[in-house]
Protein backbone atom coordinates (compact mmCIF):
# COMPACT_ATOMS: atom_id res chain seq x y z
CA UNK A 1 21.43 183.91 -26.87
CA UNK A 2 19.89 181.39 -24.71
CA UNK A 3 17.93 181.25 -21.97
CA UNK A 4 20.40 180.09 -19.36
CA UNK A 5 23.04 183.21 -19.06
CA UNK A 6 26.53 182.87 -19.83
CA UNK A 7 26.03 180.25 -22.82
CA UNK A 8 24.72 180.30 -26.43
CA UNK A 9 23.20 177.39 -26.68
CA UNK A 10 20.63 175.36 -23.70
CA UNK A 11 20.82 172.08 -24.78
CA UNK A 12 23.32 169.85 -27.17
CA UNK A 13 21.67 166.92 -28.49
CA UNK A 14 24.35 164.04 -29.21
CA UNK A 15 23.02 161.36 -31.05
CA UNK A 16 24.05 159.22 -33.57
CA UNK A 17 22.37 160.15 -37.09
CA UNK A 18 21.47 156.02 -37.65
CA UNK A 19 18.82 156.82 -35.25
CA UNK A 20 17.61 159.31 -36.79
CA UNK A 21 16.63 158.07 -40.22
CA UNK A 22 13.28 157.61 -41.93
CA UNK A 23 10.97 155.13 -41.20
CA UNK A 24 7.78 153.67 -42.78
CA UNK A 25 7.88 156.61 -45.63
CA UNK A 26 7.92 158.92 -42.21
CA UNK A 27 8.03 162.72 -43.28
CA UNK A 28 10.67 163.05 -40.36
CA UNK A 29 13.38 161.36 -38.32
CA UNK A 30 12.88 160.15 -34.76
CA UNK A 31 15.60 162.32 -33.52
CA UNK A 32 14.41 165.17 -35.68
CA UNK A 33 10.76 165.04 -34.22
CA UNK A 34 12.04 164.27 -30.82
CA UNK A 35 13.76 167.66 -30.71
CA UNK A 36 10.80 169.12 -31.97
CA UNK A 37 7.98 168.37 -29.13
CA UNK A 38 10.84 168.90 -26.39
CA UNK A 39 11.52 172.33 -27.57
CA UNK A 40 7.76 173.06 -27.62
CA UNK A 41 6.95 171.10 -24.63
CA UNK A 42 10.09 173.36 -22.55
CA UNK A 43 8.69 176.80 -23.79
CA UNK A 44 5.31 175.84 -22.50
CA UNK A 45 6.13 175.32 -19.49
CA UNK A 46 8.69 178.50 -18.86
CA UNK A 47 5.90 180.34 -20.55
CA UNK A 48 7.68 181.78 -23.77
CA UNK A 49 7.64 180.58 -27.84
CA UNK A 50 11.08 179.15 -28.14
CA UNK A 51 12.00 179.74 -25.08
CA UNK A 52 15.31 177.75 -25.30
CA UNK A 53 17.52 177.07 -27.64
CA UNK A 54 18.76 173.76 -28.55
CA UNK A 55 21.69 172.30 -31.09
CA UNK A 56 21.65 169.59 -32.99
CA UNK A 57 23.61 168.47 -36.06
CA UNK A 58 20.43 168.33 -39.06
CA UNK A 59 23.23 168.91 -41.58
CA UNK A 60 22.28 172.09 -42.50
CA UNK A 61 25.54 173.85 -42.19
CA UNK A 62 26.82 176.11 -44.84
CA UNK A 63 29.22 174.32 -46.34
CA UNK A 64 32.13 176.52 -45.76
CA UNK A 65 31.96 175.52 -42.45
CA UNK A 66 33.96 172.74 -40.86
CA UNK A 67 31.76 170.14 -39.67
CA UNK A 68 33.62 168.71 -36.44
CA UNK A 69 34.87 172.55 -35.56
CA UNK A 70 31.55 173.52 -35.77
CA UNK A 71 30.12 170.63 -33.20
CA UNK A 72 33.36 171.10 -30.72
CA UNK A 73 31.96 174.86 -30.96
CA UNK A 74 28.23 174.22 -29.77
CA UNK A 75 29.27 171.93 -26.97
CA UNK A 76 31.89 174.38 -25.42
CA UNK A 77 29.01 177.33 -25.07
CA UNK A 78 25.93 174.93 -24.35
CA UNK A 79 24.75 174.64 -20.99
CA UNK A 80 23.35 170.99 -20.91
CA UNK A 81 23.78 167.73 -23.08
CA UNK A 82 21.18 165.19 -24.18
CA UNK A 83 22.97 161.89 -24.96
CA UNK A 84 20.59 159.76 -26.81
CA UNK A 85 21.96 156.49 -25.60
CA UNK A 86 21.15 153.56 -27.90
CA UNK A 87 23.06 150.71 -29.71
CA UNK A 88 24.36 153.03 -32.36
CA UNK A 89 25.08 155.33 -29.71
CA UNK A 90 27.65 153.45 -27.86
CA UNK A 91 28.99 152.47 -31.38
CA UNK A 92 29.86 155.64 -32.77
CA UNK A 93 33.17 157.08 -31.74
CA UNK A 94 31.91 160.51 -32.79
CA UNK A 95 29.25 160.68 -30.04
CA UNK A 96 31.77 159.29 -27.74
CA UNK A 97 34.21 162.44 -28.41
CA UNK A 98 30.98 164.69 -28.24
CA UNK A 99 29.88 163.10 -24.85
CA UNK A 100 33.60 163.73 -23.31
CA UNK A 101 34.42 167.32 -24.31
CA UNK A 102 31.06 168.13 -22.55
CA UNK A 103 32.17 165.90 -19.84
CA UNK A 104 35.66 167.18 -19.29
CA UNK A 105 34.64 170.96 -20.25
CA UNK A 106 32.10 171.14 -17.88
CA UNK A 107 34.31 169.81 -15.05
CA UNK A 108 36.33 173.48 -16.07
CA UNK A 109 33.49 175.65 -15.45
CA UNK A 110 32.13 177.49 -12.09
CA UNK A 111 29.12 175.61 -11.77
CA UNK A 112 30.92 172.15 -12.77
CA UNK A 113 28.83 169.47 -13.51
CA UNK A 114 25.91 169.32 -11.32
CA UNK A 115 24.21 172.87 -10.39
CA UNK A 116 23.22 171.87 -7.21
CA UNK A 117 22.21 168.02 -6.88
CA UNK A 118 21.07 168.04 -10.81
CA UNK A 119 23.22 166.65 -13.34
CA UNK A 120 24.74 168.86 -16.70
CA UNK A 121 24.34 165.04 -17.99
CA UNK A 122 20.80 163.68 -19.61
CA UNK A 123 20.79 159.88 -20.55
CA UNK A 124 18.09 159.17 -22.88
CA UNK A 125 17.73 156.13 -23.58
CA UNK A 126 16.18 154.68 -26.69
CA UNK A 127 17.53 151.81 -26.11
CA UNK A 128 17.36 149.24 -23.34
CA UNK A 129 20.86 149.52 -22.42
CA UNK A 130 22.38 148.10 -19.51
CA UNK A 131 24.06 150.55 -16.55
CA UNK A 132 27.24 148.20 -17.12
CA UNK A 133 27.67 149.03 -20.99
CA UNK A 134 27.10 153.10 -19.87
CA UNK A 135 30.06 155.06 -21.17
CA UNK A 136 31.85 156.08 -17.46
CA UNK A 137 30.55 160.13 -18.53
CA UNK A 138 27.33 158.93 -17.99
CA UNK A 139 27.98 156.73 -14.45
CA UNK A 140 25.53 158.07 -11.91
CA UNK A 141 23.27 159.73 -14.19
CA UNK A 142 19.58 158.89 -13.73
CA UNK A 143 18.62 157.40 -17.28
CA UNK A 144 15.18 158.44 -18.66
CA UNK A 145 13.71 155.33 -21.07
CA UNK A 146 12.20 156.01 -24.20
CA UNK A 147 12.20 152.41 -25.15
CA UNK A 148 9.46 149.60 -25.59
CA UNK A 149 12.01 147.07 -23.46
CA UNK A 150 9.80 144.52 -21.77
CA UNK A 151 12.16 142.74 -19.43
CA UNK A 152 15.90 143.76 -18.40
CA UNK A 153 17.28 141.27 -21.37
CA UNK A 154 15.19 142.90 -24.08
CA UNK A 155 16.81 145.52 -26.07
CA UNK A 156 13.32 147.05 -27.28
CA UNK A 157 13.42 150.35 -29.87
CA UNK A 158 12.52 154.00 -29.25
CA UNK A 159 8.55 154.41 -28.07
CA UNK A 160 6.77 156.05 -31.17
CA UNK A 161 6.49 159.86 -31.06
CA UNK A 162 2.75 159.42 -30.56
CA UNK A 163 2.59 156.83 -28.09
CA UNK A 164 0.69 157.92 -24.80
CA UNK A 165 3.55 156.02 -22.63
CA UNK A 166 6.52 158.43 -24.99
CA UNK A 167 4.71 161.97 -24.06
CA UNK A 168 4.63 160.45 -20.31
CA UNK A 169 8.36 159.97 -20.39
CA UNK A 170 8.63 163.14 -22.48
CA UNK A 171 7.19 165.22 -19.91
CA UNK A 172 9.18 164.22 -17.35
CA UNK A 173 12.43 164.66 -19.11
CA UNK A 174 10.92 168.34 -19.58
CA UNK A 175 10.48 168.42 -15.94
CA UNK A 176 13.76 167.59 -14.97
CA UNK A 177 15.44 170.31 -17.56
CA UNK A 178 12.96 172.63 -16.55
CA UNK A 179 14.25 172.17 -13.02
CA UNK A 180 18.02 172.03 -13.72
CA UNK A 181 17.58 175.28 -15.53
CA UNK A 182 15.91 176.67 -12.67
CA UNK A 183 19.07 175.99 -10.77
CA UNK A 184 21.11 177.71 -13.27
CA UNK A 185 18.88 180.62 -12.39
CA UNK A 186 18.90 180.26 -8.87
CA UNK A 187 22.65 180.02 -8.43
CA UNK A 188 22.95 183.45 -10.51
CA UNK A 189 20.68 184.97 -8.42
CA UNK A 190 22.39 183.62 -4.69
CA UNK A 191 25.73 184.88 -6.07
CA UNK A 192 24.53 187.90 -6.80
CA UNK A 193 22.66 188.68 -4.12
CA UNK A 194 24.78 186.75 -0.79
CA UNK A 195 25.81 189.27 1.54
CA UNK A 196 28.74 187.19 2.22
CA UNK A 197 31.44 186.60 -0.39
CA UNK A 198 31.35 183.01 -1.87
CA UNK A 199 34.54 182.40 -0.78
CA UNK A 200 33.97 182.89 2.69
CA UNK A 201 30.79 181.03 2.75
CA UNK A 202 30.81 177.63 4.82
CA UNK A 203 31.96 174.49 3.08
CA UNK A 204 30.70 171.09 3.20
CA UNK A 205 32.61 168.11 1.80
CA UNK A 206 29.20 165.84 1.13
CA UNK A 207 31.10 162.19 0.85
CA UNK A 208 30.06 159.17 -1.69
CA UNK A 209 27.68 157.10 -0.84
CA UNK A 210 26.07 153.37 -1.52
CA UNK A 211 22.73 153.70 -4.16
CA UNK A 212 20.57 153.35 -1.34
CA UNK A 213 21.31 156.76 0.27
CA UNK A 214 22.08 158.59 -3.18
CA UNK A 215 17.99 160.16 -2.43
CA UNK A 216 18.86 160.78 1.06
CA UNK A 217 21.50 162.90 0.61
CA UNK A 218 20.43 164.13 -2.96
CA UNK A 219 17.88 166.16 -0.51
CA UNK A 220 20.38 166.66 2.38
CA UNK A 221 22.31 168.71 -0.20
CA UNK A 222 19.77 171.03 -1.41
CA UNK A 223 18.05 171.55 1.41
CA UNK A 224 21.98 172.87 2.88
CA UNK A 225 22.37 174.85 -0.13
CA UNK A 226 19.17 176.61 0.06
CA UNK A 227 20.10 177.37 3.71
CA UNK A 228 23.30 178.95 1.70
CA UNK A 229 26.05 176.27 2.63
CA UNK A 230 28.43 175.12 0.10
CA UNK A 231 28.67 171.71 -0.87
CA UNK A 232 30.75 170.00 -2.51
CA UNK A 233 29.99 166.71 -3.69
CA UNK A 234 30.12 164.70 -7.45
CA UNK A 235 33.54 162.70 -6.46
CA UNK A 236 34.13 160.02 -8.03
CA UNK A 237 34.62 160.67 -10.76
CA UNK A 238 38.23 160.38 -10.94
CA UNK A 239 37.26 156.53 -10.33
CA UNK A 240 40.79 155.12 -10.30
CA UNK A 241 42.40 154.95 -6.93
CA UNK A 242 45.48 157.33 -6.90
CA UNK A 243 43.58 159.92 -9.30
CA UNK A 244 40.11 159.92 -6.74
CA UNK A 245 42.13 159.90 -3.42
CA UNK A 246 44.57 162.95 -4.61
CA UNK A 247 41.22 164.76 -5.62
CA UNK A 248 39.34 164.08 -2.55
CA UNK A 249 41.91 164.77 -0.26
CA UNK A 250 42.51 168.24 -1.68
CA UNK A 251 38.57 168.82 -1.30
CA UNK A 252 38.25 167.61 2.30
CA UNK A 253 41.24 170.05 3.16
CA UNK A 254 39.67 172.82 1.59
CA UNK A 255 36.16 172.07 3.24
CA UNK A 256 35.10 173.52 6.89
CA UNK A 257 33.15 170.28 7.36
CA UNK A 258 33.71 166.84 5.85
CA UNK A 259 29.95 164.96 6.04
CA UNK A 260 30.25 161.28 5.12
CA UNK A 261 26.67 158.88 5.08
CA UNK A 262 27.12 155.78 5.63
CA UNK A 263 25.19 152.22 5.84
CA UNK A 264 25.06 148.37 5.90
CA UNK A 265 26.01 148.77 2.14
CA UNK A 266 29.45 149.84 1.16
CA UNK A 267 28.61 151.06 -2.54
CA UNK A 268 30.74 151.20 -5.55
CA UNK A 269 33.82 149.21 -5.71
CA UNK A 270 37.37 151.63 -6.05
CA UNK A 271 38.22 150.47 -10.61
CA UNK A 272 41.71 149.34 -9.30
CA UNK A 273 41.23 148.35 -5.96
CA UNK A 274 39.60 145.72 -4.81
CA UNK A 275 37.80 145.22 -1.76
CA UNK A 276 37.99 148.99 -1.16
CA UNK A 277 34.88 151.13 -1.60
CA UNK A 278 34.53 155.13 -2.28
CA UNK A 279 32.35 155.57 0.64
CA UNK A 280 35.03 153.79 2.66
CA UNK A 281 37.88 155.09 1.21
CA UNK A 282 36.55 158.70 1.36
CA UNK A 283 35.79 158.77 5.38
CA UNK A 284 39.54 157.34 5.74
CA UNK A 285 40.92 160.25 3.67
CA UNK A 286 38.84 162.76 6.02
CA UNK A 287 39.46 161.37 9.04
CA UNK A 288 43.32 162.24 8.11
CA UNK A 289 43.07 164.78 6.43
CA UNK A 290 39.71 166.86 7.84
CA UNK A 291 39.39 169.58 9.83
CA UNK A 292 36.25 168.50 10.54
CA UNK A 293 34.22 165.39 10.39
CA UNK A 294 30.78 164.14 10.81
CA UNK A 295 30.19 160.68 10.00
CA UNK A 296 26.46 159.39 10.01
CA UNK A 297 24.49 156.00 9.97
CA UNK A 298 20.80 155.38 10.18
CA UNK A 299 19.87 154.47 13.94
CA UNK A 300 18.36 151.45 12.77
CA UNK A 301 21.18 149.74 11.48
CA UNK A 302 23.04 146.64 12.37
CA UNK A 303 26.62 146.28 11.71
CA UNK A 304 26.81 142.58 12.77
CA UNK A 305 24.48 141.97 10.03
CA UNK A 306 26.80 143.96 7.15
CA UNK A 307 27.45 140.64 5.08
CA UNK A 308 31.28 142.45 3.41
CA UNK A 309 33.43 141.54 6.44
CA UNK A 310 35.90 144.34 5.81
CA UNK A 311 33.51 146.63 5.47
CA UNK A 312 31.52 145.49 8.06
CA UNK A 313 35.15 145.40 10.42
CA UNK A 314 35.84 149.15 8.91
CA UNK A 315 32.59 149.98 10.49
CA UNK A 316 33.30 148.41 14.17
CA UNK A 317 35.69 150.38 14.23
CA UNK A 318 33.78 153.63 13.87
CA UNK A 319 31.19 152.33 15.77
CA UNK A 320 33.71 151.56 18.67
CA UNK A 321 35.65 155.20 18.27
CA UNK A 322 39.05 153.67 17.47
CA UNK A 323 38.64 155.92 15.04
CA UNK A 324 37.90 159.44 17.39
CA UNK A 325 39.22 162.40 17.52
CA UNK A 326 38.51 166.02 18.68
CA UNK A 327 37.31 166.89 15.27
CA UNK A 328 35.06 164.06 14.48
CA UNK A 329 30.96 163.76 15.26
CA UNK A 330 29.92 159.79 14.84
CA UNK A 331 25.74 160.34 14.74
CA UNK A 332 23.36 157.57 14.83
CA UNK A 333 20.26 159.13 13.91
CA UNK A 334 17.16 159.50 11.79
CA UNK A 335 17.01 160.29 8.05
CA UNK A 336 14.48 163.24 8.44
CA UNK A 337 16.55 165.07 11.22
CA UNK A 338 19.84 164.77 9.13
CA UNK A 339 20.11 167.74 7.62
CA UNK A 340 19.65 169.94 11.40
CA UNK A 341 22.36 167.73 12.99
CA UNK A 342 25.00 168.91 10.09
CA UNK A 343 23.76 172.56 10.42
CA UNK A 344 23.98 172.55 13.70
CA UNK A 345 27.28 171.29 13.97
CA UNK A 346 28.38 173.77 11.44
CA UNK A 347 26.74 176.39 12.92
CA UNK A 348 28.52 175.53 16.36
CA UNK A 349 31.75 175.40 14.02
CA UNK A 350 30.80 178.98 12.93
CA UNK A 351 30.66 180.52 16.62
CA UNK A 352 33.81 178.88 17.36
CA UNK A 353 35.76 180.45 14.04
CA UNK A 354 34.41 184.04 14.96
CA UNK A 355 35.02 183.69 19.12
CA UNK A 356 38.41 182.25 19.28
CA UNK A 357 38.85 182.10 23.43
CA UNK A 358 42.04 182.24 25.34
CA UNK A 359 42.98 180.00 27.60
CA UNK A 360 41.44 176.46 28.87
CA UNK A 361 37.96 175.88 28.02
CA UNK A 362 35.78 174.14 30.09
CA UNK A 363 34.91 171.00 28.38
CA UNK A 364 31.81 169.00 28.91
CA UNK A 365 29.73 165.91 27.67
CA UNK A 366 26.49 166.05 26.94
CA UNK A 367 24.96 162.55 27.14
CA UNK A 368 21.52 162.14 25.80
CA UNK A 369 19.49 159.72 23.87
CA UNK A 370 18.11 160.49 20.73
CA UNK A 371 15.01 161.26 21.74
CA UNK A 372 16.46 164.28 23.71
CA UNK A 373 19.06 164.82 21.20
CA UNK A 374 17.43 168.48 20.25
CA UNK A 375 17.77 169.96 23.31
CA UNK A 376 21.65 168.86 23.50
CA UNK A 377 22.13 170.69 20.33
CA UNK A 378 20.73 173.16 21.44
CA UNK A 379 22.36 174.11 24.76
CA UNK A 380 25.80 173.15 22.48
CA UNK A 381 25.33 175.73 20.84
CA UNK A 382 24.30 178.67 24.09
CA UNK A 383 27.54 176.98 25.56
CA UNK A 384 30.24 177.90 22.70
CA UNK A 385 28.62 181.43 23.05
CA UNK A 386 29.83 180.95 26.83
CA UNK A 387 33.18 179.73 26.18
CA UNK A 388 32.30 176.16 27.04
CA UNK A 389 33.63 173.47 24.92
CA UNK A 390 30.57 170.91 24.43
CA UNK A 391 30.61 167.38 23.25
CA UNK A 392 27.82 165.72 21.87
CA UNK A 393 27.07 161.95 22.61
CA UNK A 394 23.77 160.87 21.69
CA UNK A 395 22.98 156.96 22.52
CA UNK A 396 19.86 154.49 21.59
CA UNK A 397 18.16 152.62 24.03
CA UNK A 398 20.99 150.29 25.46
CA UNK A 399 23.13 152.71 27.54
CA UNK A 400 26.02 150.42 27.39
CA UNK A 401 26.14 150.54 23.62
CA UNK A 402 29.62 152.21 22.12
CA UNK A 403 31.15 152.14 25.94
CA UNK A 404 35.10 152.74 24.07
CA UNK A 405 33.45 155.54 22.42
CA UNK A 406 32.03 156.81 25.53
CA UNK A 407 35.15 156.54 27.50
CA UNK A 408 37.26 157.88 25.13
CA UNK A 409 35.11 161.21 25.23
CA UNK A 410 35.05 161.32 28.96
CA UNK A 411 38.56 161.23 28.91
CA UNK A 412 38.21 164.69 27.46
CA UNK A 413 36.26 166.63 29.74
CA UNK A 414 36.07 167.85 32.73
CA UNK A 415 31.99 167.43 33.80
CA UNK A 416 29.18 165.51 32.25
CA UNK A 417 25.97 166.45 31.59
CA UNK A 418 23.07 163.82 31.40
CA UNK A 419 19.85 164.46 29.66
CA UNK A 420 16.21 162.97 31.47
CA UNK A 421 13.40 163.66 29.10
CA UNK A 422 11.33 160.94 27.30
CA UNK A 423 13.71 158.58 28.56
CA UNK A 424 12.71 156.39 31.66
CA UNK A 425 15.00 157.01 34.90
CA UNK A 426 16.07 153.44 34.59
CA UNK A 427 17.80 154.47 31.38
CA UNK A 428 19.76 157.51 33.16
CA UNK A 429 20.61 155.82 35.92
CA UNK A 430 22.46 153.17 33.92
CA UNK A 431 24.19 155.75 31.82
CA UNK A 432 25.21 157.01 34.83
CA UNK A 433 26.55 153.87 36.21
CA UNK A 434 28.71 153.65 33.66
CA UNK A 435 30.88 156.91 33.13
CA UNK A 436 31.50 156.41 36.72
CA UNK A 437 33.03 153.07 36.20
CA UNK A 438 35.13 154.73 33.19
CA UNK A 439 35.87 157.53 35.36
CA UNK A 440 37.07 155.53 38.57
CA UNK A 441 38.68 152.73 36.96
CA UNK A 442 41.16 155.39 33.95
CA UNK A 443 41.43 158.06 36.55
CA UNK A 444 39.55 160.17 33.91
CA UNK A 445 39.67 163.98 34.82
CA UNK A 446 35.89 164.71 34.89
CA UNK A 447 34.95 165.64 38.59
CA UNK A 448 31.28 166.97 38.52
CA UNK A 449 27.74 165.53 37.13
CA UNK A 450 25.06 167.47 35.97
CA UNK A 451 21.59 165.89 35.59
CA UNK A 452 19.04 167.85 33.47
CA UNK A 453 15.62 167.48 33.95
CA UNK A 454 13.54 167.64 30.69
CA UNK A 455 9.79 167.28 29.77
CA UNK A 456 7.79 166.06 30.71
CA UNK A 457 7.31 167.05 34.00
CA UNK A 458 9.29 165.43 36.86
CA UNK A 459 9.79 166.17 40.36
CA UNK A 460 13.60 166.72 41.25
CA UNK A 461 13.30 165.16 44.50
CA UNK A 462 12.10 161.94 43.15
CA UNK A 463 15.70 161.72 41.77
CA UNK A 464 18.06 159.79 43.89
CA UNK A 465 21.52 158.92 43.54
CA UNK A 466 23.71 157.71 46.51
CA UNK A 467 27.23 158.14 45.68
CA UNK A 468 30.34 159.72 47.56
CA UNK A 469 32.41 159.80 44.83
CA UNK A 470 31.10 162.25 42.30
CA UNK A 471 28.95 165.72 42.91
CA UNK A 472 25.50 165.41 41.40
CA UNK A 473 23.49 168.34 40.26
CA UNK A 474 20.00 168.33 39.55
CA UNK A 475 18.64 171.06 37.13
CA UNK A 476 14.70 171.43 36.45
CA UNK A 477 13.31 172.26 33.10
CA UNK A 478 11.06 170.16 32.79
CA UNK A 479 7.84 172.45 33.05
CA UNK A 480 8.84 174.06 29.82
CA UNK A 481 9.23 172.85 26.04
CA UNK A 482 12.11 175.29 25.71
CA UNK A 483 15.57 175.69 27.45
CA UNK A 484 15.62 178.70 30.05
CA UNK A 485 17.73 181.21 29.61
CA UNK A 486 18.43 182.18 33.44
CA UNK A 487 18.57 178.56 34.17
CA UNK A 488 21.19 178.45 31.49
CA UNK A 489 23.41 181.45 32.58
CA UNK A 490 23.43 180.42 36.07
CA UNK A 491 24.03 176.71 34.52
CA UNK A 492 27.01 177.84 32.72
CA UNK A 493 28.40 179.80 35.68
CA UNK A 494 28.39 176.50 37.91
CA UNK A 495 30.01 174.69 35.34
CA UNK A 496 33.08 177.45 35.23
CA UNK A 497 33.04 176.69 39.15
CA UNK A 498 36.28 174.51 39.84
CA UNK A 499 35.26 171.85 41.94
């Protein structure tokens, strides 16, 4: 039995047997010795002699046994694959039949084929082979060399067993089993022990995304799974265009929340259609066919600078909200607070599945800059508890960026809350400015302001505001690092107020 439950084997090693023949009067083969020190290297460090178990073909099967029945049988009940990617490798058609009945077997299984972030799917490579030449089972894998190579055009061969630079590499191929089968472990365990049924648990669709966010939401996703979210993530593959937008689509639909990264690089290219990218392709899917959507982009970024123009005009569009709806959240915002904006969103999208209120909400903007944007969350979340129907619209230092998004929100509410905290009056004041000129020149419905004070400390009759046209409300916290809760009730009950 092995050490991963539910499978008889740990590890399948596909490889082609040219690589693994005698060298230099060598006692064994590379392969042979390879499997060797990682099956020794594994049990020390989960802390037990042959720990795991791991098949490989050494041709030392009785002979009343059919060879290729016998491989077909050690994939379907082994819990990870090795693919020892090399020349031969890529040559042999046996490995490639080996390489896709893990592939498509896996797909069939409850934990698919990535237990949380980690791949099912090791590329070891022994030889210097390029991403491009990768069979597509292996696209997105991370591969591991175990090659001399000494530029990108140099094919190199495998390190030597007792090279210093192959027991580097070997140890962190250990480390990265050693991890994946701690997820195996940890899944069992959450399953077994989550109060709440997995198929009521909260759903996020986690979207594709260009090779420079792949880290950035490889850690978004686990740190939402450990917080005992659901994500759902891995697509493409299918990579061709009718095959990956049938699949997504019935994901997104499925999903509570549909969570899409996105920056000045529009990642892969769709096989069989050009000009259209997964990342792009996937937020257009959502946004028809989501009950739910956040989309996010770094706060830094540029979209005039985006050099594909229709990617770059795919973005303006976001950016501009001719994209908006009810059910959609467009964040600019930093990497390292990513993971609290989706919770609390889907936490707010929680409160509003169990309380399910009667009649017209009171619906309200909260304007804030990103600086503030905590606090927003925050009292977003005390107001759905209150039957009060929050928007979120966090801005960056020019308040009269995204002014079509803005309006279009307005047009949605009925008062407006404005957040002064580490912002400079000037700042408000202009954000101000502006919803009123929205307001007065589309006859928007919103008919009261609400300007909360934040720290630090400021003096609420320092704030002036001459206008006749709008009420403006003035609410102090800004003596305290938390929100209030009898400022809050007593908040909420002025905003139920008809004006």
């Amino acid at each position: 039995m092995a050490y991963i439950k539910g499978f008889a084997y740990d590890i399948f090693i596909s490889y082609s047997h040219l690589d693994n023949q005698k060298l230099f009067d060598q006692d064994q083969g590379w392969i042979e010795r390879f499997c060797s020190e990682l099956n020794k290297m594994i049990s020390q460090r989960i802390g037990m002699p042959d720990a795991i178990k791991i098949w490989w073909d050494n041709r030392k099967l009785d002979g009343s046994v059919l060879f290729d029945q016998s491989i077909e049988t050690a994939i379907r009940q082994s819990a990870i694959i090795l693919c020892l990617n090399s020349s031969a490798y890529l040559k042999s058609e046996y490995c490639k039949k080996e390489l896709n009945l893990f592939y498509n077997k896996a797909q069939q299984e409850p934990q698919g084929l990535n237990v949380g972030d980690r791949s099912r799917i090791f590329n070891v490579l022994l030889n210097n082979i390029s991403y491009t030449k990768w069979p597509k089972e292996l696209s997105g894998t991370t591969g591991f060399n175990f090659n001399d190579a000494k530029d990108n055009e140099d094919l190199g061969d495998p390190l030597d067993i007792s090279d210093p630079q192959l027991r580097n590499q070997l140890k962190d191929l250990r480390n990265a089993v050693v991890k994946l089968i701690e997820e195996f472990s940890k899944r069992e365990l959450n399953e077994k022990t989550s109060a709440t049924p997995k198929e009521n648990r909260f759903s996020i669709f986690m979207g594709e995304v260009s090779d420079s966010l792949r880290t950035t939401r490889k850690r978004t996703i686990i740190d939402l799974e450990k917080q005992g979210y659901k994500v759902v993530s891995g697509i493409p593959p299918p990579d061709l265009a009718e095959a990956h937008a049938k699949k997504v689509k019935e994901e997104v639909e499925k999903a509570d929340l549909s969570v899409h990264l996105l920056d000045q690089y529009p990642g892969r290219e769709i096989e069989d259609n050009e000009g259209i990218w997964y990342p792009q392709k996937q937020v257009q899917l959502s946004l028809e066919f989501a009950k739910s959507q956040l989309i996010w982009v770094p706060s830094e970024m540029n979209i005039e600078e985006v050099e594909e123009e229709p990617y770059r005009n795919f973005m303006q569009d976001l950016e501009s909200g001719k994209q908006s709806s009810k059910n959609i959240e467009y964040i600019r915002g930093a990497k390292s607070t990513l993971t609290q904006q989706i919770t609390d969103l889907a936490e707010k999208m929680k409160i509003q599945q169990k309380q399910p209120v009667a009649g017209e909400k009171v619906a309200v903007l909260l304007d804030t800059h990103l600086e503030d944007q905590k606090y927003a969350w925050e009292m977003s979340m005390s107001m759905l508890e209150n039957h009060i129907q929050p928007f979120v619209n966090p801005q960056e230092d020019d308040p009269r960026d995204n002014s079509t998004m803005l309006g279009d929100r307005i047009s949605q509410v009925n008062k407006l809350v404005f957040f002064y905290g580490k912002v400079n009056w000037t700042w408000v004041q202009r954000r101000i400015n502006a919803a009123m000129k929205l307001i007065l020149n589309n006859d928007y419905p919103a008919d009261e302001f609400f300007i909360f004070l934040l720290p630090p400390h400021k003096n609420p009759d320092d704030i002036a505001f001459g206008q006749r046209f709008i009420k403006v409300n003035v609410i102090n916290n800004s003596d305290s690092s938390q929100l209030q809760s009898d400022s809050l009730q007593q908040f909420f009950k002025n905003l139920k107020v008809v004006a």
